[in-house]
C-alpha atoms as a PDB file:
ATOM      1  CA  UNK A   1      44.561  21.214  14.566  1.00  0.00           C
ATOM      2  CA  UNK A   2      45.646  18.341  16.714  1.00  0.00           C
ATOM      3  CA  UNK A   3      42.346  18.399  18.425  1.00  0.00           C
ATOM      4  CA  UNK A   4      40.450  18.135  15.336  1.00  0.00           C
ATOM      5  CA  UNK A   5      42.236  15.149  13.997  1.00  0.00           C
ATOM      6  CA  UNK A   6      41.063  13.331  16.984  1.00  0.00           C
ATOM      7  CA  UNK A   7      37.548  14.518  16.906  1.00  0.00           C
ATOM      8  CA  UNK A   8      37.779  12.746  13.279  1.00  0.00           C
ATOM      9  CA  UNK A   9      39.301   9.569  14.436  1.00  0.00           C
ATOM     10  CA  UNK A  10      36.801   9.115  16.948  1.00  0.00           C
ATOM     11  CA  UNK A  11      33.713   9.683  15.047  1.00  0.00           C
ATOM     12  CA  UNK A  12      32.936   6.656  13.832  1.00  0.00           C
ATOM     13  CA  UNK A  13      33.477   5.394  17.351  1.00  0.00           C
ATOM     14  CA  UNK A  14      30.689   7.835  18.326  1.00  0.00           C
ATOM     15  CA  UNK A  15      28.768   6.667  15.083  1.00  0.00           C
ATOM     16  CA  UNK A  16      28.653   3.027  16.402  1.00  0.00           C
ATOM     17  CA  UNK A  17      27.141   4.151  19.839  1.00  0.00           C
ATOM     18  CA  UNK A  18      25.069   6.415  18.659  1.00  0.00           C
ATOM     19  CA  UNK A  19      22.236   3.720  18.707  1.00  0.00           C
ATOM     20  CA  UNK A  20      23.004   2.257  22.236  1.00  0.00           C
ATOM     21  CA  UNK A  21      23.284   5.803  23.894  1.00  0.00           C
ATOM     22  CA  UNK A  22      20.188   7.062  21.934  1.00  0.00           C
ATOM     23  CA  UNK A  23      18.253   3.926  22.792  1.00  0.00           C
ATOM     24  CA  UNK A  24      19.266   4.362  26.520  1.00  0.00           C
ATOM     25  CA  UNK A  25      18.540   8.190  26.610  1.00  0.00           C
ATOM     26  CA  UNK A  26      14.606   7.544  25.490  1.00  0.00           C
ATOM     27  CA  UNK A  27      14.149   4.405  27.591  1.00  0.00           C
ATOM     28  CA  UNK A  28      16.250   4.095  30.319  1.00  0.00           C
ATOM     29  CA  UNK A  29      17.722   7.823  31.345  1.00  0.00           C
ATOM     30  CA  UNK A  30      14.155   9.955  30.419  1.00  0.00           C
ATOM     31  CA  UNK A  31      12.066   7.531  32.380  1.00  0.00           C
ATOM     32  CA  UNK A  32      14.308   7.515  35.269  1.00  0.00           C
ATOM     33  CA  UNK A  33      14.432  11.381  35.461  1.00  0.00           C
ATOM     34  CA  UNK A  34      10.386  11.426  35.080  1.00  0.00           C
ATOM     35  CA  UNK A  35       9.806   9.203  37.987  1.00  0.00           C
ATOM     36  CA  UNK A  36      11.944  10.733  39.707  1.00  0.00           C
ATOM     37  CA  UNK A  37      10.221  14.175  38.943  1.00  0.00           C
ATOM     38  CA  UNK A  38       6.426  12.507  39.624  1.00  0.00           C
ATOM     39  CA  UNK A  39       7.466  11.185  43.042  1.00  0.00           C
ATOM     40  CA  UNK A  40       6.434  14.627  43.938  1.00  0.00           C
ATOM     41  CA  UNK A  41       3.053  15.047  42.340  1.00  0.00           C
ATOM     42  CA  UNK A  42      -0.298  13.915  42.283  1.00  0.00           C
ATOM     43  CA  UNK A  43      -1.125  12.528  38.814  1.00  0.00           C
ATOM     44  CA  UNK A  44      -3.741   9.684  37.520  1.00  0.00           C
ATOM     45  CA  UNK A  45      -2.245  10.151  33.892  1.00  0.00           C
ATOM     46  CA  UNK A  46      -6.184  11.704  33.028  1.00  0.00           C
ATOM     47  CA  UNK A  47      -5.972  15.024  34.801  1.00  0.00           C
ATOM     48  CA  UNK A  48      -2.579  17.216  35.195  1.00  0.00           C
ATOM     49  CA  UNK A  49      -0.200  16.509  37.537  1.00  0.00           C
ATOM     50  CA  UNK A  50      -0.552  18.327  40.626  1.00  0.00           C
ATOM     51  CA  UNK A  51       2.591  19.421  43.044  1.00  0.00           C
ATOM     52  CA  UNK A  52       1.969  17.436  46.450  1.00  0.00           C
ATOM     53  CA  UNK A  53       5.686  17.586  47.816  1.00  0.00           C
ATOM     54  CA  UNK A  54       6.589  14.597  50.369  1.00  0.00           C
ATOM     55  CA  UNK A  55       2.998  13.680  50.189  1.00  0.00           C
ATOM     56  CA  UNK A  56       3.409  10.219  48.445  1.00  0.00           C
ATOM     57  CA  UNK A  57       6.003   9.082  50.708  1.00  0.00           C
ATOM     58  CA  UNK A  58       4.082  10.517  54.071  1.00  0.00           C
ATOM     59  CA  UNK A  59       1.495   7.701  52.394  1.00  0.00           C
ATOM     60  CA  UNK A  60       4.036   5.266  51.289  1.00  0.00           C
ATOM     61  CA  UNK A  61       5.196   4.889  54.694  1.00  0.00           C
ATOM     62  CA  UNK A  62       2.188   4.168  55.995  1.00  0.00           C
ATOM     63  CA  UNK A  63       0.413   1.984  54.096  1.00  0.00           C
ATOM     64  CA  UNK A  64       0.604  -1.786  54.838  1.00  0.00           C
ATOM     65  CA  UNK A  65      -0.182  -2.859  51.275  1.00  0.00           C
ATOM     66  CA  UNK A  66       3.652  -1.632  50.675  1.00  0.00           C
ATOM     67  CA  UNK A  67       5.470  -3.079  53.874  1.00  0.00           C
ATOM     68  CA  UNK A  68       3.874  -6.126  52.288  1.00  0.00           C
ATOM     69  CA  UNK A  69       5.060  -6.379  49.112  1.00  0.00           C
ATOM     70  CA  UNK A  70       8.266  -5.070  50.592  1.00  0.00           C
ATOM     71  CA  UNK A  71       8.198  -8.576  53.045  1.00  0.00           C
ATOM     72  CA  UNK A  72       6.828 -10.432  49.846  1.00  0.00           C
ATOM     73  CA  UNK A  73      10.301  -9.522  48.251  1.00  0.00           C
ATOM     74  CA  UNK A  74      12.614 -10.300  51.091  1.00  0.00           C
ATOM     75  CA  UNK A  75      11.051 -14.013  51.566  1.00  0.00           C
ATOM     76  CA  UNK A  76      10.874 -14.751  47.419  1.00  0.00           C
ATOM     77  CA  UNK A  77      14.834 -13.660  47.572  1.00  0.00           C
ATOM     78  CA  UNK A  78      15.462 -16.176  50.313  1.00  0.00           C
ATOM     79  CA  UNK A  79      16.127 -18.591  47.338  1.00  0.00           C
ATOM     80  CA  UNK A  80      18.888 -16.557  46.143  1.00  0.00           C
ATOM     81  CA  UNK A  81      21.333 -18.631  48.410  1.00  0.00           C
ATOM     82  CA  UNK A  82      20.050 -22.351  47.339  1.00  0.00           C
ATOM     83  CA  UNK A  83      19.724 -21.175  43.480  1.00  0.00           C
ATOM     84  CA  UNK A  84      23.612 -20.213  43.863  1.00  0.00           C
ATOM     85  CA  UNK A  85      24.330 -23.592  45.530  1.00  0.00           C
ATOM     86  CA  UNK A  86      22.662 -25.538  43.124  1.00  0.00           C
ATOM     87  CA  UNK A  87      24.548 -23.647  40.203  1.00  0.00           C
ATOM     88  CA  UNK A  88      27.798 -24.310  41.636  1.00  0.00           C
ATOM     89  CA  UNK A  89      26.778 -27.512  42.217  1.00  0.00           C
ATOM     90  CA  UNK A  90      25.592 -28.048  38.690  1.00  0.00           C
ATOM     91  CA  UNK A  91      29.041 -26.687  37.404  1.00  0.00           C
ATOM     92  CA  UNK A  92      31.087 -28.826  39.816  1.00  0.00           C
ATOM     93  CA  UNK A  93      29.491 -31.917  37.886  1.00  0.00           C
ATOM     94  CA  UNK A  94      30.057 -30.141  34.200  1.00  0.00           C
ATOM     95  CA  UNK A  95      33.395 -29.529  34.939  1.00  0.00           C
ATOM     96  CA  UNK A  96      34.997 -32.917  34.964  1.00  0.00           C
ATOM     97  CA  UNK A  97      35.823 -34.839  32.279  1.00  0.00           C
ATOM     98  CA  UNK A  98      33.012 -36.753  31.260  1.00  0.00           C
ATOM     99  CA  UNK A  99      31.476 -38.523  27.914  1.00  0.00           C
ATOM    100  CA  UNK A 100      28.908 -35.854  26.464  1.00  0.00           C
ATOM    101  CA  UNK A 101      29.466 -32.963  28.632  1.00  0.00           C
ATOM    102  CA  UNK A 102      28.653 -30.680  26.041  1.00  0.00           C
ATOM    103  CA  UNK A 103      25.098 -32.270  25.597  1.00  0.00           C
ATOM    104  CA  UNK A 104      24.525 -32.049  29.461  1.00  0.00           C
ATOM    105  CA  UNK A 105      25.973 -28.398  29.781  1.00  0.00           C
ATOM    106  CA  UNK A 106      23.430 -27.338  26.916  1.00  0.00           C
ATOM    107  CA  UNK A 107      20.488 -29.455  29.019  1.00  0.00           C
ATOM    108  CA  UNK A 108      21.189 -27.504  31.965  1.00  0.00           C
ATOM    109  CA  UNK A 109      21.289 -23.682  30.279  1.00  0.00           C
ATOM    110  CA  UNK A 110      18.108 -25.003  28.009  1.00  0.00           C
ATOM    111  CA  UNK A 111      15.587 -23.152  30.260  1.00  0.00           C
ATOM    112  CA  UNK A 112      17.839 -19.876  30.436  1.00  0.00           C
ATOM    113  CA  UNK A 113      17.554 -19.595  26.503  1.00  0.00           C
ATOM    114  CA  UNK A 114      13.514 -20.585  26.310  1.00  0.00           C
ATOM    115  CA  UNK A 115      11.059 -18.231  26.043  1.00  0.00           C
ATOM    116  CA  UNK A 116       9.942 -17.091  29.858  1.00  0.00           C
ATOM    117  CA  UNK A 117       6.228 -17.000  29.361  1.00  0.00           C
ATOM    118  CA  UNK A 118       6.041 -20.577  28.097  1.00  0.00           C
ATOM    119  CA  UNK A 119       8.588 -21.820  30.987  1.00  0.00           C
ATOM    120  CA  UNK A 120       5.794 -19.901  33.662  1.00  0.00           C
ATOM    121  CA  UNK A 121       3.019 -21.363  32.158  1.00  0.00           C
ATOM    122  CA  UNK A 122       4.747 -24.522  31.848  1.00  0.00           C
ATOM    123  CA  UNK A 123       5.063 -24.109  35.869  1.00  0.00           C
ATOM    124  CA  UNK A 124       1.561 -22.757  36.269  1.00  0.00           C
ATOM    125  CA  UNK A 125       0.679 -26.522  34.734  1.00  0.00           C
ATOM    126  CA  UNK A 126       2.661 -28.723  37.123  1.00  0.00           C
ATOM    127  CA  UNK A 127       1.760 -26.642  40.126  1.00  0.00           C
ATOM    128  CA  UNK A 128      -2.437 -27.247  38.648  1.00  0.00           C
ATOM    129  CA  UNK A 129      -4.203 -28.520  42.259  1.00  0.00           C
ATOM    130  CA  UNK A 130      -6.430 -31.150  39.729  1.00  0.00           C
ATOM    131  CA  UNK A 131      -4.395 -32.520  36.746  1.00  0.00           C
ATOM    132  CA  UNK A 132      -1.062 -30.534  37.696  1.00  0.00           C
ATOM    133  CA  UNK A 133       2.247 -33.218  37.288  1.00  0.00           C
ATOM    134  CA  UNK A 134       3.100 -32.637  40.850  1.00  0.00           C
ATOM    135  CA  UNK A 135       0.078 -33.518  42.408  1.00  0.00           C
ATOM    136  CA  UNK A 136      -0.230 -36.439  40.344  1.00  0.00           C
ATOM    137  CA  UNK A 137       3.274 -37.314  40.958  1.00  0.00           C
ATOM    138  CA  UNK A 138       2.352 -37.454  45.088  1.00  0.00           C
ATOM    139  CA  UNK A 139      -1.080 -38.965  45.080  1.00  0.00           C
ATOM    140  CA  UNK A 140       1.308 -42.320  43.597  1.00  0.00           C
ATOM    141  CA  UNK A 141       2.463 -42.006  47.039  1.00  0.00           C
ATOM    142  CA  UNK A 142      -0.453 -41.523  49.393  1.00  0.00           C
ATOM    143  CA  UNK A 143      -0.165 -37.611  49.134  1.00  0.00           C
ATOM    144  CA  UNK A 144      -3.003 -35.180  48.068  1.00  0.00           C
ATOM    145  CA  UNK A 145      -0.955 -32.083  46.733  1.00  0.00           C
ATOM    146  CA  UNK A 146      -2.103 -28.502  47.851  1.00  0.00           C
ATOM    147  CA  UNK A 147      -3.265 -26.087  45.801  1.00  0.00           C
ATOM    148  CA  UNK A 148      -0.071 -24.904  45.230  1.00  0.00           C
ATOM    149  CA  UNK A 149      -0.417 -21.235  43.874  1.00  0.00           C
ATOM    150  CA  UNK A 150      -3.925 -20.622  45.661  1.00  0.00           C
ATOM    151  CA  UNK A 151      -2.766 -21.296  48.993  1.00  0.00           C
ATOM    152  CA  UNK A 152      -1.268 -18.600  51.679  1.00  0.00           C
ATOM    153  CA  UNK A 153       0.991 -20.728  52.888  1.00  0.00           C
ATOM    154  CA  UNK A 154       2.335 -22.787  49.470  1.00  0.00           C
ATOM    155  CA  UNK A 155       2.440 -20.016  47.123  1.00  0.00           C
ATOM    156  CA  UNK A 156       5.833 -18.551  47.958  1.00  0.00           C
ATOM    157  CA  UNK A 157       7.493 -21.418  47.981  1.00  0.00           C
ATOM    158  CA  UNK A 158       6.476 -22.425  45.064  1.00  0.00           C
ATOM    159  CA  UNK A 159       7.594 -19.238  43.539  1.00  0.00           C
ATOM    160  CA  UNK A 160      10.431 -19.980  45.316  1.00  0.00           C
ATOM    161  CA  UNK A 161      12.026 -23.563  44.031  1.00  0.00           C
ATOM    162  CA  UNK A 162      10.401 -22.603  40.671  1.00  0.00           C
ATOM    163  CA  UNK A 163      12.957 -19.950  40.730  1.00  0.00           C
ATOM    164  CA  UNK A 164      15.230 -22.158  41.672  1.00  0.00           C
ATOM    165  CA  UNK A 165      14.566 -24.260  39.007  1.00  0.00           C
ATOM    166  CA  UNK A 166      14.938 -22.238  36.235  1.00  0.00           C
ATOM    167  CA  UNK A 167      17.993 -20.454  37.408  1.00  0.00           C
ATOM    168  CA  UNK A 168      20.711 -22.645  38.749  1.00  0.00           C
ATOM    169  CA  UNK A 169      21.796 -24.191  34.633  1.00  0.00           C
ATOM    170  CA  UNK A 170      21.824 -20.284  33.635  1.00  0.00           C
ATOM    171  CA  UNK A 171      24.559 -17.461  33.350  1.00  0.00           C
ATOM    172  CA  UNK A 172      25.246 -18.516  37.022  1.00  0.00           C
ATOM    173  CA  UNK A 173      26.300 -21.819  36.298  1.00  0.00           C
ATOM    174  CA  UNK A 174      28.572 -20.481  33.456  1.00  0.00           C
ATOM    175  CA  UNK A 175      30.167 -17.977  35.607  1.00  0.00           C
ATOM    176  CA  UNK A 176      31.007 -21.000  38.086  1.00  0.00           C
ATOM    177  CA  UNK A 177      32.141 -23.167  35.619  1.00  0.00           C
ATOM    178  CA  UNK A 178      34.655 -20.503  33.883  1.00  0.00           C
ATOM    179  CA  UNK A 179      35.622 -19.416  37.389  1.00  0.00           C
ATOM    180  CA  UNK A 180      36.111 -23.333  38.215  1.00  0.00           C
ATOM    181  CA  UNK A 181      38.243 -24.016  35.070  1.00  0.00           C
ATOM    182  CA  UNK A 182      40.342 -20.647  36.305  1.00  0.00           C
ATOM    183  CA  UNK A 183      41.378 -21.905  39.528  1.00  0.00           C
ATOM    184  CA  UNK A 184      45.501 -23.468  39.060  1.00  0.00           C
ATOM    185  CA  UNK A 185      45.327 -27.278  39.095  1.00  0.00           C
ATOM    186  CA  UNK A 186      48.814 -27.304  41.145  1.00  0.00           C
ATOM    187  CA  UNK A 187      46.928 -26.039  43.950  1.00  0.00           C
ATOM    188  CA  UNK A 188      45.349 -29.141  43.917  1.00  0.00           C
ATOM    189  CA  UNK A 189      48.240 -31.233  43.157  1.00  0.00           C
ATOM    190  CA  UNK A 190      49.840 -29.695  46.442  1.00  0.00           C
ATOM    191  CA  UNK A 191      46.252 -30.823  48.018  1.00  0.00           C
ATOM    192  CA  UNK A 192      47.304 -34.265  46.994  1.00  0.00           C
ATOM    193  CA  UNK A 193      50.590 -34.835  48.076  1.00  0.00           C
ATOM    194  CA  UNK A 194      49.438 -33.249  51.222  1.00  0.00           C
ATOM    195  CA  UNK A 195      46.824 -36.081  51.464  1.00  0.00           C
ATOM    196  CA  UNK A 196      43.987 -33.862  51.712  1.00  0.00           C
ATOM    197  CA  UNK A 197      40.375 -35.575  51.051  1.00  0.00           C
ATOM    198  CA  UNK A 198      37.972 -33.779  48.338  1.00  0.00           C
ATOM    199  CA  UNK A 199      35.834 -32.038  50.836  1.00  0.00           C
ATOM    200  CA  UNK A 200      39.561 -30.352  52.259  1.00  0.00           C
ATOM    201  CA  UNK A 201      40.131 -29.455  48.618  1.00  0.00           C
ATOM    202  CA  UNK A 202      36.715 -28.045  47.833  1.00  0.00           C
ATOM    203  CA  UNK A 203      36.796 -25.640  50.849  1.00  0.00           C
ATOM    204  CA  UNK A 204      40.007 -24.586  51.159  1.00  0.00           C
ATOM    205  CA  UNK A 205      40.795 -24.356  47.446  1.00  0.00           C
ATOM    206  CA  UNK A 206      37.802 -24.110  45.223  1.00  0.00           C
ATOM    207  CA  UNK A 207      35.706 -21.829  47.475  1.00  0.00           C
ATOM    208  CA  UNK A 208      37.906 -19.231  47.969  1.00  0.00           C
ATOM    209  CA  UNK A 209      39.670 -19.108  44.441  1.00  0.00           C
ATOM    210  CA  UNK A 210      35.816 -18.597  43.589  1.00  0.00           C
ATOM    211  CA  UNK A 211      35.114 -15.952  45.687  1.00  0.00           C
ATOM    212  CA  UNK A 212      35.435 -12.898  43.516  1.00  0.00           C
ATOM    213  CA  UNK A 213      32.413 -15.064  41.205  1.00  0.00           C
ATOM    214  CA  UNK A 214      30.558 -16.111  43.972  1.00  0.00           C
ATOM    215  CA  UNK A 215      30.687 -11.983  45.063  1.00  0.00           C
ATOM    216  CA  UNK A 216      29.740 -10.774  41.775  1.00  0.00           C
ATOM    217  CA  UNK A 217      26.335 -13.397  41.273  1.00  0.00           C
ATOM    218  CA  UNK A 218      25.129 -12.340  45.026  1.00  0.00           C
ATOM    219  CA  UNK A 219      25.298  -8.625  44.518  1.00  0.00           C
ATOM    220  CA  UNK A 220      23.754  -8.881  41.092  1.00  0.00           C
ATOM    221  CA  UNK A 221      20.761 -11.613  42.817  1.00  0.00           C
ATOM    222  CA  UNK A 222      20.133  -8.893  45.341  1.00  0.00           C
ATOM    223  CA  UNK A 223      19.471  -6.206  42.647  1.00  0.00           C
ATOM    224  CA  UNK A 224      17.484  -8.562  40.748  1.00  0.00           C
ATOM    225  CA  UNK A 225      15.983 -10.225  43.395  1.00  0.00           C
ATOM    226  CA  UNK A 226      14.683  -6.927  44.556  1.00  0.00           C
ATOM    227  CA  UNK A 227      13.667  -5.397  41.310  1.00  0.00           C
ATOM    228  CA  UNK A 228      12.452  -8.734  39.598  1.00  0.00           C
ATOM    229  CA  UNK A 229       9.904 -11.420  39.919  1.00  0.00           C
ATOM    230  CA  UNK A 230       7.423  -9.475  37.938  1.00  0.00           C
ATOM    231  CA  UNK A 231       7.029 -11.854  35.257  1.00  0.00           C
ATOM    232  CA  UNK A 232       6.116 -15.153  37.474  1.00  0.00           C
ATOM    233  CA  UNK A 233       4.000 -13.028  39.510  1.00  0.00           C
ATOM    234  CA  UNK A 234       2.257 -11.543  37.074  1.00  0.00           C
ATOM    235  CA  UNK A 235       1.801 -14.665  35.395  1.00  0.00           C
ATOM    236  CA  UNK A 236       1.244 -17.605  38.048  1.00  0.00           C
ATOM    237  CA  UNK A 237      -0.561 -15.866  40.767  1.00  0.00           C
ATOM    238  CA  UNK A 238      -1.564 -12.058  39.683  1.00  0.00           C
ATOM    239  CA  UNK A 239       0.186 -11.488  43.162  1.00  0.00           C
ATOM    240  CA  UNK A 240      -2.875 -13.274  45.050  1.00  0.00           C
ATOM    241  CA  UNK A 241      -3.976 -15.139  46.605  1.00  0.00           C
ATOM    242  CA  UNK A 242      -4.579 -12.311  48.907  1.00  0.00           C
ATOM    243  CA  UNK A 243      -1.404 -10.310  48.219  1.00  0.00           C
ATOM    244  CA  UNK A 244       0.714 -13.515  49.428  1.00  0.00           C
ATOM    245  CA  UNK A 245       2.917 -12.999  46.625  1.00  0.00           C
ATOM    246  CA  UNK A 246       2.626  -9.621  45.416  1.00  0.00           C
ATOM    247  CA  UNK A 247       6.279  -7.996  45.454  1.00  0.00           C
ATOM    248  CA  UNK A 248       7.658  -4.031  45.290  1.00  0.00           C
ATOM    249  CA  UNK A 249       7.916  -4.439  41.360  1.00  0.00           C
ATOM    250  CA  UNK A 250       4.276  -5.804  41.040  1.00  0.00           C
ATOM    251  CA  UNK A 251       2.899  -3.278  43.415  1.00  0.00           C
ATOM    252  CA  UNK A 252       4.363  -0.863  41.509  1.00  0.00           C
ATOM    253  CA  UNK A 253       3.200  -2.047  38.350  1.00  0.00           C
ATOM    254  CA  UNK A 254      -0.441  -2.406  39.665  1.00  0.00           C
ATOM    255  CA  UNK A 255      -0.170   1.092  41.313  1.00  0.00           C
ATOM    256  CA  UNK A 256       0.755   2.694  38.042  1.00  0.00           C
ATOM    257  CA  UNK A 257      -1.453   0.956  35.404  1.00  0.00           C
ATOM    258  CA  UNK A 258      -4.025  -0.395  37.179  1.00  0.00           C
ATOM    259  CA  UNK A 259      -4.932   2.133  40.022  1.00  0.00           C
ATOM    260  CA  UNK A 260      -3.702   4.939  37.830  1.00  0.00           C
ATOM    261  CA  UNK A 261      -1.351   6.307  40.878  1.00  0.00           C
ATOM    262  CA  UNK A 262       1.527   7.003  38.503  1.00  0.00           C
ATOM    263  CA  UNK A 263       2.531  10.166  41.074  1.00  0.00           C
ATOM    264  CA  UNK A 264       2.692   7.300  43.891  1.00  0.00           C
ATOM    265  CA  UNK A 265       3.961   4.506  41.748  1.00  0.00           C
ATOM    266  CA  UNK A 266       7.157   6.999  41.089  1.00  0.00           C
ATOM    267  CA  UNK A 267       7.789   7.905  44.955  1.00  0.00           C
ATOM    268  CA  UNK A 268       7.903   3.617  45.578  1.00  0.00           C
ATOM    269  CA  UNK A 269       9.891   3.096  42.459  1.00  0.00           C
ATOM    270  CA  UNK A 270      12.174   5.773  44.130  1.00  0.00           C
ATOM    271  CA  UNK A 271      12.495   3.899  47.403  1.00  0.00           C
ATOM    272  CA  UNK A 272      12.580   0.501  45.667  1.00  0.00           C
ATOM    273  CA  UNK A 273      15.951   2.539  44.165  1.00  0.00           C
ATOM    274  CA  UNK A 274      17.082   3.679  47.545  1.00  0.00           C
ATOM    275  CA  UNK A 275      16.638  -0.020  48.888  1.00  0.00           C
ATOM    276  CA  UNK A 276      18.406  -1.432  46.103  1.00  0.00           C
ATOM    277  CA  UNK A 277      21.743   1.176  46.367  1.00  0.00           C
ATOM    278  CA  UNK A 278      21.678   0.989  50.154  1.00  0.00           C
ATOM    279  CA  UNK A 279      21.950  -3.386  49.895  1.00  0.00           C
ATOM    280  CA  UNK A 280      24.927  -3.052  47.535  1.00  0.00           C
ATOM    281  CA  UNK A 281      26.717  -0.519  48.988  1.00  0.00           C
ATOM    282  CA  UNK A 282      26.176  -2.550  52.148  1.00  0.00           C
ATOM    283  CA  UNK A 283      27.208  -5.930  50.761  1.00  0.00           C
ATOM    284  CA  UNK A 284      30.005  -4.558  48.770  1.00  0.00           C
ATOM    285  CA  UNK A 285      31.541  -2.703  52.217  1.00  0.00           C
ATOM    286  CA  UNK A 286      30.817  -6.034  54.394  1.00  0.00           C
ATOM    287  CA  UNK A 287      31.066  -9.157  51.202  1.00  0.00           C
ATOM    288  CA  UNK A 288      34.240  -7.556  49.846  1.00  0.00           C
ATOM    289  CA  UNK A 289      36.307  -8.741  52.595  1.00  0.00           C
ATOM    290  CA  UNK A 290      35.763 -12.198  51.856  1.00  0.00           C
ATOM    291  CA  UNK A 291      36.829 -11.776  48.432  1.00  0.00           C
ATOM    292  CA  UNK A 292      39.826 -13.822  48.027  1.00  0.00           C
ATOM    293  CA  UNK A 293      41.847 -12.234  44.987  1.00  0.00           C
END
């Protein structure tokens, strides 16, 4: 009896998730338990799959095209450290008390809220080798601009500050500034009588009271770092030129509905999974212990 009173309390709690968990069953849960399943077989989506065992990771570790992308990744994440600077810095400016903070606050999330697509072709613009606003900008000093997304060695880092760019005024910089306005102002007040200069204050106070933030935005840059990019990829440079920027998520997407190779697009999407769990486990054993709490 007592049992069935609370299965009729909490149904309209399961009523209200029923969406969410039915939405994440077909397109999150299914998917990941096919891929999973193809890793092992053969299959160009035209012809049935076909059982091949360990064969598309016998071929993943071998072929170059993937230990590419795979170093593609690693450098395009090296920005993960200056984008998390520059939001910190960024809140450290919003957080004082300052005539139309508000307005400059909303400035700096603007690109966060605007439609990605526009923002990369915005980007694709400005980094243009003949009209682009960056070249033009430098040829006012002496400076003929590369060609930015067409060139081997610029293209990265292009990808790279662009990155930078867009993410420092976004969720990071919110996290920062609610961690900032969390931190106890008498700390600082005992930093004052002390006679302790700003730069004392900001690394002995701020940092670590920040920590647990600062721990939370790297782990979740790794995982995106590793499984994103597609979008500015896919749109800026199609992962040319000559695979210079093609990372794990693109290669997988070009292996899978491109090439067909849905079979070996699965077994790298599987790795790309292993990668990802092995880096957080690894940063959460090793970062956790300069969590200050």
């Amino acid at each position: 009896m007592i049992e069935k009173k609370k299965l009729r309390e909490c149904a309209p709690g399961f009523l209200f998730i029923l969406p969410n968990f039915t939405g994440f069953m077909i397109f999150t849960l299914l998917p990941v338990c096919a891929a999973f399943i193809l890793a092992f077989y053969k299959w160009d989506i035209l012809t049935a799959p076909r059982f091949i065992g360990l064969g598309n990771f016998t071929k993943l570790f071998s072929d170059k095209a993937f230990w590419n992308s795979f170093y593609n990744t690693f450098i395009l994440m090296t920005g993960i450290p200056l984008s998390m600077a520059a939001s910190l810095f960024l809140a450290l400016m919003v957080n004082k008390s300052l005539r139309g903070v508000i307005v400059y606050r909303t400035l700096y999330f603007f690109p966060s809220i605007c439609s990605g697509i526009g923002l990369l072709l915005l980007w694709r613009w400005i980094y243009n080798p003949d009209f682009g606003l960056l070249n033009v900008l430098l040829s006012y000093v002496g400076i003929d601009g590369p060609n930015w997304l067409g060139s081997v060695f610029w293209a990265k880092p292009a990808l790279i500050f662009m990155g930078i760019w867009t993410g420092m005024g976004g969720t990071n910089m919110i996290l920062y500034l609610a961690a900032l306005q969390g931190v106890n102002p008498e700390l600082y007040e005992a930093a004052d009588m002390d006679g302790a200069s700003n730069w004392r204050k900001f690394y002995h106070i701020t940092l670590p009271m920040i920590s647990p933030t600062t721990f939370f935005i790297f782990t979740m840059s790794i995982i995106a770092g590793f499984q994103g990019s597609f979008n500015s990829v896919f749109i800026m440079t199609g992962g040319g030129p000559a695979g210079s920027t093609t990372n794990l998520s693109f290669h997988i997407y070009r292996n899978a509905y491109e090439l067909f190779n849905m079979g070996y697009a699965s077994s790298m999407a599987l790795v790309l999974f292993a990668i990802v769990l092995v880096a957080t486990l690894i940063n959460w054993k090793y970062g956790g212990k300069k969590v200050t709490y």
